[in-house]
C-alpha atoms as a PDB file:
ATOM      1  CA  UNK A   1       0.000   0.000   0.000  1.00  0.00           C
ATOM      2  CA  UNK A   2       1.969   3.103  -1.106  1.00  0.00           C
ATOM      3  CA  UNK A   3       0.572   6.744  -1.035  1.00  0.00           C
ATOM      4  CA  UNK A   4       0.410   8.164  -3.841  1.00  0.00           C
ATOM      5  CA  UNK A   5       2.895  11.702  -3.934  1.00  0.00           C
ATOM      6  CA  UNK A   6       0.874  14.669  -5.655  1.00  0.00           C
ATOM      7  CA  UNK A   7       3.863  16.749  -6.424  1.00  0.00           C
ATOM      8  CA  UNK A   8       1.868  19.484  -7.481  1.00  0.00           C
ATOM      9  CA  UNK A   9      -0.033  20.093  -4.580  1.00  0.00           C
ATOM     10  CA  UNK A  10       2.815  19.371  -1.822  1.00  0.00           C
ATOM     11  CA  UNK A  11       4.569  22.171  -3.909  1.00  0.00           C
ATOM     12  CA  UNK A  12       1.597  24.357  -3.835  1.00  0.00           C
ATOM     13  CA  UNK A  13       1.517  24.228  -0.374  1.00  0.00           C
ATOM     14  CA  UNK A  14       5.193  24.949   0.326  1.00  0.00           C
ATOM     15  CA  UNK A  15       5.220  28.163  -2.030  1.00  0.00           C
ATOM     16  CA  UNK A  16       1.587  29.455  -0.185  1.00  0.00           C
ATOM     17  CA  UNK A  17       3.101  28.867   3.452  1.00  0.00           C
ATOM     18  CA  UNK A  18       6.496  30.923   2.113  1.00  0.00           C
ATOM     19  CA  UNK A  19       3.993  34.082   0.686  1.00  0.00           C
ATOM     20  CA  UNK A  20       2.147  33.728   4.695  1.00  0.00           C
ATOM     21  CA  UNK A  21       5.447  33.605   6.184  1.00  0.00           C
ATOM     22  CA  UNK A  22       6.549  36.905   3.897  1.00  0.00           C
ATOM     23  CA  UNK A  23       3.332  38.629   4.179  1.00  0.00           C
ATOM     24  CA  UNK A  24       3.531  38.234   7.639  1.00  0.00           C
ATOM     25  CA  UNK A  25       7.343  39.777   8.314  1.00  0.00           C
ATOM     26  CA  UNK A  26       6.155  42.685   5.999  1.00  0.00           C
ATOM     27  CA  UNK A  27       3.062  43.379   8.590  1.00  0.00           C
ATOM     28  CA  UNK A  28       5.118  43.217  11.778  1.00  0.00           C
ATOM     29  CA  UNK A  29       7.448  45.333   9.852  1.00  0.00           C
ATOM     30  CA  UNK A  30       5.244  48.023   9.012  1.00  0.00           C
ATOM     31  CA  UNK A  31       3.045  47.561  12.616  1.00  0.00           C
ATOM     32  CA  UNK A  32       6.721  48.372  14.270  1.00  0.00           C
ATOM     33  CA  UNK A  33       7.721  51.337  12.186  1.00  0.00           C
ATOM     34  CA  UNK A  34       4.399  52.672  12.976  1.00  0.00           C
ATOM     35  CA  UNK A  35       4.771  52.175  16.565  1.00  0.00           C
ATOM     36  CA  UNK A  36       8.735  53.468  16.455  1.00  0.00           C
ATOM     37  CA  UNK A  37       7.116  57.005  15.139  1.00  0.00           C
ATOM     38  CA  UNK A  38       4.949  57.686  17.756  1.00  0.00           C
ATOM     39  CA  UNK A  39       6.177  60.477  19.894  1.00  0.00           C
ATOM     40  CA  UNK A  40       7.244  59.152  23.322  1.00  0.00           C
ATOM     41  CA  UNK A  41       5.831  60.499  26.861  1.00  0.00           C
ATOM     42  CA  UNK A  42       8.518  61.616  29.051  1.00  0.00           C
ATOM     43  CA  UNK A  43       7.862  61.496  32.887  1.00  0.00           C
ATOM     44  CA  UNK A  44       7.123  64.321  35.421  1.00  0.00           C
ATOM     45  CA  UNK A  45       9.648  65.237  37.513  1.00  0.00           C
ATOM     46  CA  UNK A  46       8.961  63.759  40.813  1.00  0.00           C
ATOM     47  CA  UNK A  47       8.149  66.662  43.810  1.00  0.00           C
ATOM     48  CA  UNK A  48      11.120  67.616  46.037  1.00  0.00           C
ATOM     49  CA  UNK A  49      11.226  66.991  49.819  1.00  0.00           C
ATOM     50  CA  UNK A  50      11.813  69.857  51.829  1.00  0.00           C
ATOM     51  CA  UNK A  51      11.454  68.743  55.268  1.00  0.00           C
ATOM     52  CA  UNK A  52      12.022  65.249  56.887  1.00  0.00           C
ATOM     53  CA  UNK A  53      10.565  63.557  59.670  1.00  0.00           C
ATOM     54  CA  UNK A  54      12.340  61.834  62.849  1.00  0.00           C
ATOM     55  CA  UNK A  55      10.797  58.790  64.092  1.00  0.00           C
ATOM     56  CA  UNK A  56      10.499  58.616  67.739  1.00  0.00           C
ATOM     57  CA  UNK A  57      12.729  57.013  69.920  1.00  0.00           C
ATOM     58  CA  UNK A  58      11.208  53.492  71.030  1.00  0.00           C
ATOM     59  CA  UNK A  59      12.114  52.105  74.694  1.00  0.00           C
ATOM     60  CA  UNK A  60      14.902  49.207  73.827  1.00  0.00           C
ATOM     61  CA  UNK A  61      14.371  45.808  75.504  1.00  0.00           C
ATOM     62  CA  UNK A  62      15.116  45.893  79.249  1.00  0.00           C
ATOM     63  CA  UNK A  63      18.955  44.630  79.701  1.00  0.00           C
ATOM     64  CA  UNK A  64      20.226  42.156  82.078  1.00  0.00           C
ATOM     65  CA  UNK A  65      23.846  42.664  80.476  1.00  0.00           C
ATOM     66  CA  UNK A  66      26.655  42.744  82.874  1.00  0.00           C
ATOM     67  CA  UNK A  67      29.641  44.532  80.925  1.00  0.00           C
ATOM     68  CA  UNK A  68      32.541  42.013  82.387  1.00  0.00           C
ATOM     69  CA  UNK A  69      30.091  38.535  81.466  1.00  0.00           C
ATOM     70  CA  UNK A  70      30.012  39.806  77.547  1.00  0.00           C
ATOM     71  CA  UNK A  71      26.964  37.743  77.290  1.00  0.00           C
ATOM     72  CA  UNK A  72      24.512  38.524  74.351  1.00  0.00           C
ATOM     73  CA  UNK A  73      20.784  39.777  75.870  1.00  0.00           C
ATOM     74  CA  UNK A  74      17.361  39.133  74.545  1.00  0.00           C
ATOM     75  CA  UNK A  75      18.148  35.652  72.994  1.00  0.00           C
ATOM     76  CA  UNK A  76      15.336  33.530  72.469  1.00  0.00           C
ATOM     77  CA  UNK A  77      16.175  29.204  73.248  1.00  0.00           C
ATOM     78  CA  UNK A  78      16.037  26.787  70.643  1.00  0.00           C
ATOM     79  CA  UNK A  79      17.148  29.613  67.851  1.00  0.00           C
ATOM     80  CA  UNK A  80      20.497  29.446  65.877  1.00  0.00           C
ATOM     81  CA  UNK A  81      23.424  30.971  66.989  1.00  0.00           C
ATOM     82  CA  UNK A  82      26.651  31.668  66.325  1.00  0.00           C
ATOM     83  CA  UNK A  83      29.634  31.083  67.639  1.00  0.00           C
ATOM     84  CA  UNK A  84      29.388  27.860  69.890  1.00  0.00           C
ATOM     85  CA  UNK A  85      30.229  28.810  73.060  1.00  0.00           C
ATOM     86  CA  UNK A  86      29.133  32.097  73.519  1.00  0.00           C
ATOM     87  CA  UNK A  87      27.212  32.909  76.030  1.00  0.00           C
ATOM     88  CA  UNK A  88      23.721  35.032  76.547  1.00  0.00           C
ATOM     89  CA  UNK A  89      20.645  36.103  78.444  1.00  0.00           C
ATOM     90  CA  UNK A  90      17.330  35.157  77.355  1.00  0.00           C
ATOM     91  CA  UNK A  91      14.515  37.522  77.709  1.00  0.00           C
ATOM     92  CA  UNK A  92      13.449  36.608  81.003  1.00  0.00           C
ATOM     93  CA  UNK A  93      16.851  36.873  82.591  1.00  0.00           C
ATOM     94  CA  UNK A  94      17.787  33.044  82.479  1.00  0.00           C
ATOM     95  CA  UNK A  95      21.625  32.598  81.223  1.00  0.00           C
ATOM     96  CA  UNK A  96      22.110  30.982  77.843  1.00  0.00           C
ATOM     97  CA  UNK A  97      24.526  29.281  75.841  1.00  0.00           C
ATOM     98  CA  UNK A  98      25.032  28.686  72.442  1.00  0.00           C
ATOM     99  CA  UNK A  99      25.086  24.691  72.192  1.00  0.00           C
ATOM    100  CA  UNK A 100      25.870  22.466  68.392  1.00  0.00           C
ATOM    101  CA  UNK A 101      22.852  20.374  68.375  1.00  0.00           C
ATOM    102  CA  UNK A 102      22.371  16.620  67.235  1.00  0.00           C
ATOM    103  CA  UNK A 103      21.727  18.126  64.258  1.00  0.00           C
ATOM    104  CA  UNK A 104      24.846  19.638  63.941  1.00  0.00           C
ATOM    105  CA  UNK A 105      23.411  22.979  63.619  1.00  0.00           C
ATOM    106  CA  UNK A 106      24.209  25.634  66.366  1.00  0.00           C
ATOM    107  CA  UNK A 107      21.197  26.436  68.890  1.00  0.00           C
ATOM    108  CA  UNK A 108      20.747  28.663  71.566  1.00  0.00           C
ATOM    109  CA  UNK A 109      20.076  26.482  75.232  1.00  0.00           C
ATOM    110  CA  UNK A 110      20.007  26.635  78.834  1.00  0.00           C
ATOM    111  CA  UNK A 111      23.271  27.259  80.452  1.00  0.00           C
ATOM    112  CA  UNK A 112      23.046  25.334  84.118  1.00  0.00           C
ATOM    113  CA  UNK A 113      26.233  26.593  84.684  1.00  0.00           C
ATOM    114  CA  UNK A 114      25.992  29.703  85.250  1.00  0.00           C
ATOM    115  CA  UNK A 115      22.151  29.955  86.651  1.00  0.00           C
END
């Protein structure tokens, strides 16, 4: 069972897709020349500031730092940390430690030795 090859009409169909294809460059062509000419809008110049404001000052956390300890205040347990070993205050005053979990990941913990 062979097909039989109309050469004339496979050829027809190759030279009408080549005239869409051409026809179809020429009207994006002419589409973006048109749009190329139109004049383009230029921006307003954005208003100048003349006067800035100051935010207000916000009450910091309350500190439990001691200056010769060097521990780190406001830490929050269980969080990651950096470097192992140093040392900290949670929020509610309890001394802290930074610990390398099982995980291997550095997390802040309860320091029994010093509290």
């Amino acid at each position: 069972m062979s097909r039989r090859n109309d050469t004339p009409t496979s050829c027809m169909g190759c030279i009408v897709l080549i005239a869409v294809l051409i026809l179809g460059g020429l009207f994006i062509r002419t589409i973006a020349d048109s749009a190329a000419d139109l004049p383009q809008p230029t921006p307003e110049p954005l208003p100048a500031v003349t006067q800035t404001e100051t935010p207000p000052d916000l009450p910091g956390p309350e500190s439990t730092h001691t200056p010769d300890t060097g521990a780190q205040d406001g830490i929050q347990f269980g969080y990651a940390c950096s470097p192992v070993g140093a040392l900290g205050n949670a929020e509610d005053g309890r001394p802290a430690k930074c610990f390398m979990g099982k995980d291997g990941r550095a997390r802040w913990g309860y320091d029994s030795n010093r509290g």
